[in-house]
N, C-alpha and C. Protein backbone atom coordinates (compact mmCIF):
# COMPACT_ATOMS: atom_id res chain seq x y z
N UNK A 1 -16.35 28.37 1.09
CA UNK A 1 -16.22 27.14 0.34
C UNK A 1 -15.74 26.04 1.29
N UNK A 2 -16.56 25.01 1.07
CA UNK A 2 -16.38 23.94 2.16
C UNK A 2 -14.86 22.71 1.77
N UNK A 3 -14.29 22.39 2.57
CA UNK A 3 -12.86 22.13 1.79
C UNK A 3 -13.13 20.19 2.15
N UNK A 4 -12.10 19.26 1.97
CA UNK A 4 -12.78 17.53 2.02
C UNK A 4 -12.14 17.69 3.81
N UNK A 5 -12.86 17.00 4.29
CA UNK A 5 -13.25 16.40 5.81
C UNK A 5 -12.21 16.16 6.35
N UNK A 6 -10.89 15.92 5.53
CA UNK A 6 -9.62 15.89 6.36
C UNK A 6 -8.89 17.04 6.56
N UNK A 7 -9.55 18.31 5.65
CA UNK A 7 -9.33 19.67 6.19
C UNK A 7 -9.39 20.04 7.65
N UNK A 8 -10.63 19.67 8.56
CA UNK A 8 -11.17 19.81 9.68
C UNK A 8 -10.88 18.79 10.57
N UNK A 9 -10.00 18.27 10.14
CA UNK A 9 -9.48 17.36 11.86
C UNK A 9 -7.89 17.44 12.02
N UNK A 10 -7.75 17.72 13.70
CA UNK A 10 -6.56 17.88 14.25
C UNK A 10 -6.57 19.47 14.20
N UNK A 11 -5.38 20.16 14.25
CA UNK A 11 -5.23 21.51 14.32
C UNK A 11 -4.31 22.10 13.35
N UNK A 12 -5.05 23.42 12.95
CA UNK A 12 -4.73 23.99 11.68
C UNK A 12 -2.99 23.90 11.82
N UNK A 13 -2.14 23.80 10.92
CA UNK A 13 -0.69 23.70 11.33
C UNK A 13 -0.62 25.68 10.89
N UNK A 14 0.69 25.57 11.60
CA UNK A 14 1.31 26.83 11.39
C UNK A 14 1.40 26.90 9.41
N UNK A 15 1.18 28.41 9.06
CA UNK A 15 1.06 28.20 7.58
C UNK A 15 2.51 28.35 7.04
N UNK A 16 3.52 28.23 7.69
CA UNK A 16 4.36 28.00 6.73
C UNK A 16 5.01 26.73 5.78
N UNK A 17 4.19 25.45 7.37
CA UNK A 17 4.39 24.25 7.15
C UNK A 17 3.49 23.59 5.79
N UNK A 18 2.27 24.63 5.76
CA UNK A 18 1.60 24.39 4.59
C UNK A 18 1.83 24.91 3.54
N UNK A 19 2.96 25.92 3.59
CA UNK A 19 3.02 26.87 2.50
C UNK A 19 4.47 25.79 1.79
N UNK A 20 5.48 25.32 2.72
CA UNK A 20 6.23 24.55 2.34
C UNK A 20 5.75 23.51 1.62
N UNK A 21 4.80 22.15 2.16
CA UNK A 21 4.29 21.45 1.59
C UNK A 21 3.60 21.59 0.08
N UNK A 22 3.26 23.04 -0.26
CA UNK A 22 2.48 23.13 -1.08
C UNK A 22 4.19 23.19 -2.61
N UNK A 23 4.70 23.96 -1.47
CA UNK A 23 6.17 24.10 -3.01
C UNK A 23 6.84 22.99 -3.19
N UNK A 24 6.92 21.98 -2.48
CA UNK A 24 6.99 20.56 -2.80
C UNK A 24 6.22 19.82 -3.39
N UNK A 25 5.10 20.16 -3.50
CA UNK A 25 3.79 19.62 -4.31
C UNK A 25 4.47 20.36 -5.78
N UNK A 26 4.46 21.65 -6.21
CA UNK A 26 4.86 22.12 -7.09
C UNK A 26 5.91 21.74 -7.65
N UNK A 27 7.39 21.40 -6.75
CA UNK A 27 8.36 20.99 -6.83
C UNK A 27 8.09 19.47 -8.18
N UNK A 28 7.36 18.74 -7.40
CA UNK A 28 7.49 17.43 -8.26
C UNK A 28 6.26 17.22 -9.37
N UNK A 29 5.35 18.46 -9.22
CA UNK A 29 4.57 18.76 -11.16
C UNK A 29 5.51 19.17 -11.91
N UNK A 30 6.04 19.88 -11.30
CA UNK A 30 7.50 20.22 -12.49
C UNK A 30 8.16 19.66 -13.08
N UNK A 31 8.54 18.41 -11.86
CA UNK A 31 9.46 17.26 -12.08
C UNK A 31 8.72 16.36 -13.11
N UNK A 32 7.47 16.23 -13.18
CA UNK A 32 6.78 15.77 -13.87
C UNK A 32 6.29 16.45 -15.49
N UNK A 33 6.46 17.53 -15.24
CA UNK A 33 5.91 18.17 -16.67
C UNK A 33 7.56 18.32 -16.98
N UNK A 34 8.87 18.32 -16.55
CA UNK A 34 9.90 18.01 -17.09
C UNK A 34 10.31 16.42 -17.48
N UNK A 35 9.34 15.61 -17.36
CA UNK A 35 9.56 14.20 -18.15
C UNK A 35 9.01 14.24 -19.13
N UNK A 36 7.92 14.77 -18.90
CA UNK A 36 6.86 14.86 -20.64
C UNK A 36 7.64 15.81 -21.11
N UNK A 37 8.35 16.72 -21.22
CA UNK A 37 8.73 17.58 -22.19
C UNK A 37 9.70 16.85 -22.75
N UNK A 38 10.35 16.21 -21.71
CA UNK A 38 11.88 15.11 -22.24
C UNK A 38 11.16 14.52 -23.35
N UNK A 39 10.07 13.34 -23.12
CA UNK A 39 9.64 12.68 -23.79
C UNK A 39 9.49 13.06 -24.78
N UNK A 40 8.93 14.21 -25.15
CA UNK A 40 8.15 14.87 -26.38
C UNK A 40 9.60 15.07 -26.99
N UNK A 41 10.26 15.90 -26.24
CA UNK A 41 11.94 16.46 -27.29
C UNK A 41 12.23 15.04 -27.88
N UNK A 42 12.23 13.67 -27.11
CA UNK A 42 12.98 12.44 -27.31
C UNK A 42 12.65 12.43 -28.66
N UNK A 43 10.76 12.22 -28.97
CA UNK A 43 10.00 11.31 -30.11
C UNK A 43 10.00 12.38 -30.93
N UNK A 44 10.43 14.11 -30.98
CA UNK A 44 10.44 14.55 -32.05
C UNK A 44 12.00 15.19 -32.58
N UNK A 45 12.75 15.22 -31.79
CA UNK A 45 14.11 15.82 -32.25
C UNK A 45 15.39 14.57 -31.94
N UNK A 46 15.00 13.43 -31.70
CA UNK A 46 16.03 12.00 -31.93
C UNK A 46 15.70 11.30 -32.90
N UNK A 47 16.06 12.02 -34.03
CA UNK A 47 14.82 11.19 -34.88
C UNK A 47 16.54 10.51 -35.73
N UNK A 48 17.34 10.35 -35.04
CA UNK A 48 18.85 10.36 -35.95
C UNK A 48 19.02 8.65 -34.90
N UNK A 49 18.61 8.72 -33.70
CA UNK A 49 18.62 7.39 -32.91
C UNK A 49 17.92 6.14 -33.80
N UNK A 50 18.54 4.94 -33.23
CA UNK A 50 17.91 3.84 -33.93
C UNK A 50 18.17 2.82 -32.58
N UNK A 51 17.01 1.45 -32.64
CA UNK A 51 15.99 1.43 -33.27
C UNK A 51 15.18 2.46 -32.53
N UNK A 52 14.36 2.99 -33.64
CA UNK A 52 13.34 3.87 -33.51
C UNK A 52 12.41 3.08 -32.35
N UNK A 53 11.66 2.10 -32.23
CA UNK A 53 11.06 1.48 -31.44
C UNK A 53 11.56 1.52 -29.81
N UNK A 54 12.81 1.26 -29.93
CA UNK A 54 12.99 1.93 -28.38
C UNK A 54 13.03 3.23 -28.27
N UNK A 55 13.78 3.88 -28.79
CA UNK A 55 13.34 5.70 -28.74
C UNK A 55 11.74 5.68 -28.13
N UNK A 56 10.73 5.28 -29.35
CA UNK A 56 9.29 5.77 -28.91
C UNK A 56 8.99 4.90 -27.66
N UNK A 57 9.70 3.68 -27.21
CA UNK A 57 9.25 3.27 -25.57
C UNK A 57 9.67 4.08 -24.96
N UNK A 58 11.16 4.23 -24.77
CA UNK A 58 11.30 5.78 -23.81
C UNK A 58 10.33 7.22 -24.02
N UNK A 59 10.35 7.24 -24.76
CA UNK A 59 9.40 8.49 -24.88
C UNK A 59 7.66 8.29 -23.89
N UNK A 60 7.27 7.33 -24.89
CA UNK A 60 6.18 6.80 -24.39
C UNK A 60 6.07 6.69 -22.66
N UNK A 61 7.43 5.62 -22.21
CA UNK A 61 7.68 5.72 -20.98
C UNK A 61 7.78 6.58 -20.39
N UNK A 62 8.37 7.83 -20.69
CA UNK A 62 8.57 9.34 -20.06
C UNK A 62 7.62 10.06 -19.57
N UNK A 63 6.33 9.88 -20.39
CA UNK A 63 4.90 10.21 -20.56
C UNK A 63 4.28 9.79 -19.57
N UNK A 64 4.18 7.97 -19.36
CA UNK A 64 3.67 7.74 -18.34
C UNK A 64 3.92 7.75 -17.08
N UNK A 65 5.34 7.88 -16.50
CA UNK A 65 5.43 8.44 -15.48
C UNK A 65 5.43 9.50 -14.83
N UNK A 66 5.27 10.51 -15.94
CA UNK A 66 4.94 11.75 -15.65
C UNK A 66 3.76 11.97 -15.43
N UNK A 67 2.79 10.91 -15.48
CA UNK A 67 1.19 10.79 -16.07
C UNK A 67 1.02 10.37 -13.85
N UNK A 68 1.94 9.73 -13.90
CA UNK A 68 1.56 8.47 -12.66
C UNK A 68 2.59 9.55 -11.42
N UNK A 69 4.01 10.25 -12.10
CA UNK A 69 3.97 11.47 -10.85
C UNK A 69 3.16 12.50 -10.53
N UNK A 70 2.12 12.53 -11.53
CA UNK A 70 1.40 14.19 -11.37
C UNK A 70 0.02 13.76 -10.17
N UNK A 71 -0.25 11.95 -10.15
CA UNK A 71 -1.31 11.54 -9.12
C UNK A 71 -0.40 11.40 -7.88
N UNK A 72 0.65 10.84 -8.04
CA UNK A 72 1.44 10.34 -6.80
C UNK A 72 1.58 11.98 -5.96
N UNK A 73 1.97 13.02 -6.90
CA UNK A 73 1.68 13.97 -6.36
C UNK A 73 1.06 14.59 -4.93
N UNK A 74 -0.11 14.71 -5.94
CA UNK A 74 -1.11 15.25 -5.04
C UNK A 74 -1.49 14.15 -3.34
N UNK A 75 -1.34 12.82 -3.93
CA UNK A 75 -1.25 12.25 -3.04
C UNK A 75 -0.63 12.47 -1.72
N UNK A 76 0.12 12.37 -2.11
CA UNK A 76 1.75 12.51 -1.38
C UNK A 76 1.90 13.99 -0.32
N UNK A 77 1.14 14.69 -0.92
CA UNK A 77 0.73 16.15 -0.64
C UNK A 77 -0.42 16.06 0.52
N UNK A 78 -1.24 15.61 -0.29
CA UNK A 78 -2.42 15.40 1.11
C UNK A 78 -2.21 14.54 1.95
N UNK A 79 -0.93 13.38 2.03
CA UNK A 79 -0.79 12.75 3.36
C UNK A 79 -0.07 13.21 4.04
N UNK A 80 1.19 14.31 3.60
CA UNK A 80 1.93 15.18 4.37
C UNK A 80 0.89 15.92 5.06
N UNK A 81 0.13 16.75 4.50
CA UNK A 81 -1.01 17.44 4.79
C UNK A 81 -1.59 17.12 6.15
N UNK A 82 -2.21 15.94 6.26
CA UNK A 82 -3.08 15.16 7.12
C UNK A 82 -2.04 14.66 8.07
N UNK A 83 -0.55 14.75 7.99
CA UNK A 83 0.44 14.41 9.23
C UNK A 83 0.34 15.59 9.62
N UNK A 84 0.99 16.73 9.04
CA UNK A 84 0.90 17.61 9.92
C UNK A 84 -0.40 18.40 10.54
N UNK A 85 -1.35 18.17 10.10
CA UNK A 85 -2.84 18.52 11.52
C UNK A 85 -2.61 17.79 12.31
N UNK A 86 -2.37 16.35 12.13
CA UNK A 86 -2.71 15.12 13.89
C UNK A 86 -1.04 15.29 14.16
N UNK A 87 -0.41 16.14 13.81
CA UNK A 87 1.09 16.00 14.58
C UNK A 87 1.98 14.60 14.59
N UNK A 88 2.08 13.92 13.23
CA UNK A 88 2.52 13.18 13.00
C UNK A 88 3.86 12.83 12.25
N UNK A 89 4.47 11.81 12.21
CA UNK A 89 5.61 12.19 11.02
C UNK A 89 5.21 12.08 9.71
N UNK A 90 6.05 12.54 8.73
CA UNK A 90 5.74 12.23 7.82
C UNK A 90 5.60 11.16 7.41
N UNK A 91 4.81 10.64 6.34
CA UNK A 91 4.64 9.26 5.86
C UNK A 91 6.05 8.85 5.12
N UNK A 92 6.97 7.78 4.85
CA UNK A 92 6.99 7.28 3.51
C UNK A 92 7.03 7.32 2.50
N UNK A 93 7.69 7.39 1.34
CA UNK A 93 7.41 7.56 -0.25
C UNK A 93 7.73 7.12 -1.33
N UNK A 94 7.52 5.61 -1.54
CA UNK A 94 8.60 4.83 -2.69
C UNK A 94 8.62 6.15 -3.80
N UNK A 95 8.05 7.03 -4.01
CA UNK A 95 8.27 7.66 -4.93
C UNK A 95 9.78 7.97 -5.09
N UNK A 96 10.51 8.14 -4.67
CA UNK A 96 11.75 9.10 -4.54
C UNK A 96 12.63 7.87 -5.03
N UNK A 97 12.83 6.63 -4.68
CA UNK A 97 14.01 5.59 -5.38
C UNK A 97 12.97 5.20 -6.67
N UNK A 98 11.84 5.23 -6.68
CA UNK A 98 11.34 4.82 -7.99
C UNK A 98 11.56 6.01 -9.22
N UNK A 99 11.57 7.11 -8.95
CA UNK A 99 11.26 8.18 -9.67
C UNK A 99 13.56 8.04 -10.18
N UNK A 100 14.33 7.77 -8.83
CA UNK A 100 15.81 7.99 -9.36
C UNK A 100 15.85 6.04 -10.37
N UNK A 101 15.32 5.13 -9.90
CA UNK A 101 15.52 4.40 -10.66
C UNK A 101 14.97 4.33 -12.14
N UNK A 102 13.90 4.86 -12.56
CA UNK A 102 13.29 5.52 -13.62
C UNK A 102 14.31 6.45 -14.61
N UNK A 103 14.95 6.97 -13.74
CA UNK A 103 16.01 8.54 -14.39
C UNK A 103 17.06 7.87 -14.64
N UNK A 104 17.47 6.56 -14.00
CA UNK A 104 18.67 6.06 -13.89
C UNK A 104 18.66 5.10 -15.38
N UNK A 105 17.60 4.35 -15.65
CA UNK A 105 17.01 3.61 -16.51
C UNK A 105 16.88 4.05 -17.80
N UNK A 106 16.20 5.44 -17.64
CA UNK A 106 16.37 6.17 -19.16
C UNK A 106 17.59 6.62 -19.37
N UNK A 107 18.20 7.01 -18.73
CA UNK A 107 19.72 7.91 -18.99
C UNK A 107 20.72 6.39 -19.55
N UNK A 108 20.28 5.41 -19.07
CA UNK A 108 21.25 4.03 -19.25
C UNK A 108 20.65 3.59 -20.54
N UNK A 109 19.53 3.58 -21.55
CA UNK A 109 19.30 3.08 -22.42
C UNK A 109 19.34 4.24 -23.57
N UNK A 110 19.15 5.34 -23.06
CA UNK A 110 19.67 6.66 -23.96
C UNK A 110 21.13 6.75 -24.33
N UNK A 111 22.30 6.64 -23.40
CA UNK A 111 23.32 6.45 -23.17
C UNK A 111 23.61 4.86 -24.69
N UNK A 112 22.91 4.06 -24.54
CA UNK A 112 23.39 3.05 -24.51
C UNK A 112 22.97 3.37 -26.49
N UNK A 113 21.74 3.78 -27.03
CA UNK A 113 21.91 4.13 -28.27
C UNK A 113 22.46 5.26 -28.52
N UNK A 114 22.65 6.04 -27.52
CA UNK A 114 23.69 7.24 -28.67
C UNK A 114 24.67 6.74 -28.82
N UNK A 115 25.76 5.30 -27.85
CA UNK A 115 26.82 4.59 -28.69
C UNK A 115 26.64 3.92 -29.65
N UNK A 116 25.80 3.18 -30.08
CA UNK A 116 25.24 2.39 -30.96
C UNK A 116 24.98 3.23 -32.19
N UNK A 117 24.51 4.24 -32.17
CA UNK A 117 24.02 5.08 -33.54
C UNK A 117 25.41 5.83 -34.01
């Protein structure tokens, strides 16, 4: 099976470096299918929170970044990927202060109606 074209350039890395990369890839679907589950628990078992309308934005919100970590993902994966064949550093990743300012954001407006209710 023929694999995409950035498989075949530079030199195969040692496989542990790929085997690592790959549980970091896993690492943050998780992280991601643990926002949608948040979300889902939020919009069906806070049903005692008010206003309801922000509840379902967080929720909603929970969803889509879990929607937008599961691409950033793979991304993120195949440019580690493609550093280590050409022997490069790693790239970069606003993901990581966006993903804690996100966590920081829901926990502060969750926080902020469970005093309120």
């Amino acid at each position: 099976m023929r694999g995409p074209a950035w498989q075949h350039e530079g030199d195969d890395p040692d496989y542990r470096f790929t085997l690592a990369n790959e549980r970091t890839f896993l690492a943050w679907i998780r992280t991601a299918l643990a926002l949608l589950a948040g979300g889902v628990l939020l919009h069906q078992f806070a049903a005692t929170l008010e206003p309801r309308v922000v509840l379902v934005s967080v929720s909603v919100a929970l969803g889509l970044i879990a929607s937008v970590l599961s691409v950033v993902s793979y991304t993120r994966w195949r440019a580690n990927e493609i550093a280590i064949r050409r022997r490069r550093p790693l790239p970069y990743s606003w993901v990581l202060p966006a993903l804690a300012g996100a966590c920081l954001l829901t926990a502060a407006v969750l926080t902020f109606l469970l005093l309120v209710s």
